[in-house]
Structure formats: C-alpha cells, structure tokens
N, C-alpha and C. Protein backbone atom coordinates (compact mmCIF):
# COMPACT_ATOMS: atom_id res chain seq x y z
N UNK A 1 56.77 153.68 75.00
CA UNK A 1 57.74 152.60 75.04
C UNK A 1 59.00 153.05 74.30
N UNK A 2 60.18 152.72 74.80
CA UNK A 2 61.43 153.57 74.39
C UNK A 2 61.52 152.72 73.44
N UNK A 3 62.88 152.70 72.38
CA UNK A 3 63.32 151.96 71.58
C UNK A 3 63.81 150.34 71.92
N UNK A 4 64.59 150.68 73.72
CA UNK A 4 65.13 149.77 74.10
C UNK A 4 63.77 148.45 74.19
N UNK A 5 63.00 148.58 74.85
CA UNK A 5 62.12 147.90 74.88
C UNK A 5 60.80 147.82 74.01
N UNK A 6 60.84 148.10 72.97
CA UNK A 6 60.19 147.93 71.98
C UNK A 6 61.26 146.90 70.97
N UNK A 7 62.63 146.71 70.98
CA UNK A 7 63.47 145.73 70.54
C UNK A 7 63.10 144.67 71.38
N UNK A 8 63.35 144.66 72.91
CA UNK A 8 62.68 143.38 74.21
C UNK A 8 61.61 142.79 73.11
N UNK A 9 60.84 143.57 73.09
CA UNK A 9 59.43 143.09 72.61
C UNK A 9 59.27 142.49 71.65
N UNK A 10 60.05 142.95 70.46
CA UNK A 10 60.34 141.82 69.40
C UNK A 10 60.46 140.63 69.30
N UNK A 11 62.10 140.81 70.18
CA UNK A 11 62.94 139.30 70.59
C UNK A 11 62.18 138.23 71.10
N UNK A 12 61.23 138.98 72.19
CA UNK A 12 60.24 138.09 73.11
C UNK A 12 59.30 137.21 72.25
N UNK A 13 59.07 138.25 70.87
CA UNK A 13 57.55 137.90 69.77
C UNK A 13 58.05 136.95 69.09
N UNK A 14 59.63 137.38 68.83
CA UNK A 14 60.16 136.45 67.29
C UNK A 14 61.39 135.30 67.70
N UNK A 15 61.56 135.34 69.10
CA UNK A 15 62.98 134.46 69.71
C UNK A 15 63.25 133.29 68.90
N UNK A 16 62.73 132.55 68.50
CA UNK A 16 63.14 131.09 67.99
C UNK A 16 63.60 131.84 66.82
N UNK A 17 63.16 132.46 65.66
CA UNK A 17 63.51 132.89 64.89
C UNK A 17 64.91 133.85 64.17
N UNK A 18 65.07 134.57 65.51
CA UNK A 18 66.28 135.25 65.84
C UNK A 18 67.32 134.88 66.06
N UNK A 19 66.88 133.59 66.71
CA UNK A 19 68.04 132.73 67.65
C UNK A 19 68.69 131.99 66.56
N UNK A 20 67.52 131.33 65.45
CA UNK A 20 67.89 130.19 64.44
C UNK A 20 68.62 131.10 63.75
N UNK A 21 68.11 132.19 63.25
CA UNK A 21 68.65 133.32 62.21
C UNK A 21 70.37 133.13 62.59
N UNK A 22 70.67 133.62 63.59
CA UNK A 22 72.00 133.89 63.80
C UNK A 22 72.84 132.92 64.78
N UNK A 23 72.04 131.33 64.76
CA UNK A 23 72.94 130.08 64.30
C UNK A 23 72.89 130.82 66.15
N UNK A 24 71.96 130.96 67.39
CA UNK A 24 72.12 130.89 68.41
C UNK A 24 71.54 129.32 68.93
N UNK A 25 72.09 128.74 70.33
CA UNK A 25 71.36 127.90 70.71
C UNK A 25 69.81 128.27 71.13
N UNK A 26 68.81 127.57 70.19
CA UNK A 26 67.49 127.98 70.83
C UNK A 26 66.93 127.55 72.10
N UNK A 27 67.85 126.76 72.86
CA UNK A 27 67.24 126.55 74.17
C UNK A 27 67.91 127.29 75.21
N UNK A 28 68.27 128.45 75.08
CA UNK A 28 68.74 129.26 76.05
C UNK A 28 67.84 129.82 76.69
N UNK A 29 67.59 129.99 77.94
CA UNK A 29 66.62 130.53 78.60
C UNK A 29 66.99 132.16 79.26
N UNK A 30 68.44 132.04 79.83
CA UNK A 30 68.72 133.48 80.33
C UNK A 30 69.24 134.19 79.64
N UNK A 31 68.34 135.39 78.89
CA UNK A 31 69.30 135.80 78.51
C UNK A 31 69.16 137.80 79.12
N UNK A 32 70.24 138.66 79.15
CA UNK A 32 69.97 139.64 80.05
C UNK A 32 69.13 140.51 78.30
N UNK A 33 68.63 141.93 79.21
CA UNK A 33 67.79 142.59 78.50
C UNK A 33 69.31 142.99 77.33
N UNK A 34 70.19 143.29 77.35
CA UNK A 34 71.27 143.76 76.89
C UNK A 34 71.47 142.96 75.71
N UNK A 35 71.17 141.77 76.04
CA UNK A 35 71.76 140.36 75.20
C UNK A 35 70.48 140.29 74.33
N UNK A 36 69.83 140.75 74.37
CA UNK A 36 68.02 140.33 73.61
C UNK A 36 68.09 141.75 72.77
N UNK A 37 68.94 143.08 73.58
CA UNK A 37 68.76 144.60 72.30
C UNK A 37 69.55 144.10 71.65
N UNK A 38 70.77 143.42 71.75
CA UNK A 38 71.91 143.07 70.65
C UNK A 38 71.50 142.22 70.17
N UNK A 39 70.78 140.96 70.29
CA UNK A 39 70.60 139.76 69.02
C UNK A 39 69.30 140.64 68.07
N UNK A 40 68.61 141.61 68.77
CA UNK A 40 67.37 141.71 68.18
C UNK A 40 67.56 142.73 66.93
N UNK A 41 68.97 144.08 67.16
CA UNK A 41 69.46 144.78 66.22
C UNK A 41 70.39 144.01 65.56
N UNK A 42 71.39 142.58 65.51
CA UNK A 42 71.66 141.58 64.90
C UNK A 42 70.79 140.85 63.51
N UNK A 43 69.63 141.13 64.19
CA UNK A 43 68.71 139.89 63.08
C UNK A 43 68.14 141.31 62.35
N UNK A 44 67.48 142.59 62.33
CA UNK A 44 68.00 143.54 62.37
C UNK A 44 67.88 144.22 61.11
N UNK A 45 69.60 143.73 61.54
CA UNK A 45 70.72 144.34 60.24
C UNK A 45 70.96 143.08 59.35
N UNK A 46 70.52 141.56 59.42
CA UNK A 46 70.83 140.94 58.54
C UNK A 46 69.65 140.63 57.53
N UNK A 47 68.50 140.85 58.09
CA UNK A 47 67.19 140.73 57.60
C UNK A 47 67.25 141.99 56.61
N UNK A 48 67.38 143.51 57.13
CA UNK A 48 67.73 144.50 56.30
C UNK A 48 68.40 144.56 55.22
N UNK A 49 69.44 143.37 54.82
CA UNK A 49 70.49 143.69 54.43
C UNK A 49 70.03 142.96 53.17
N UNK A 50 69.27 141.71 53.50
CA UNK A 50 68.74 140.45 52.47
C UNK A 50 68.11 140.21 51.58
C-alpha cells in the first residue's frame, strides 16, 4: 500500500475527527481522493505539532 492510500485509509478510519480537527463541515460526503491526502497530512501536521 503506497503512502497515498495508506493516508485514504486513515481519513476513512478517523473522518469525523479530522474534519472537526480542522473546523471542516462534517457532513460532507464527496470528497475526491486528493481532498482526503490533503485534510489527512493537515490533521497530520497539526496533531504533530501539539
């Protein structure tokens, strides 16, 4: 499993969490694979940082 989708996999595990983290609407349903590597290295780098 590459990096890219081993981030998917996260987002998928931890979404409400990610979403609340960085003040996203949690009832979004579409979001592209692109949009899920960027919120997922987002929460990330702020969790890292904390």
């Amino acid at each position: 499993m590459d990096e890219q989708q081993q981030l998917i996999s996260y987002f998928e595990k931890f979404r409400a969490e990610i979403l609340e983290k960085l003040n996203c609407d949690t009832t979004t349903e579409l979001l592209s694979e692109q949009e899920k590597v960027r919120l997922a290295h987002a929460y990330l780098d702020i969790v890292s940082e904390g």
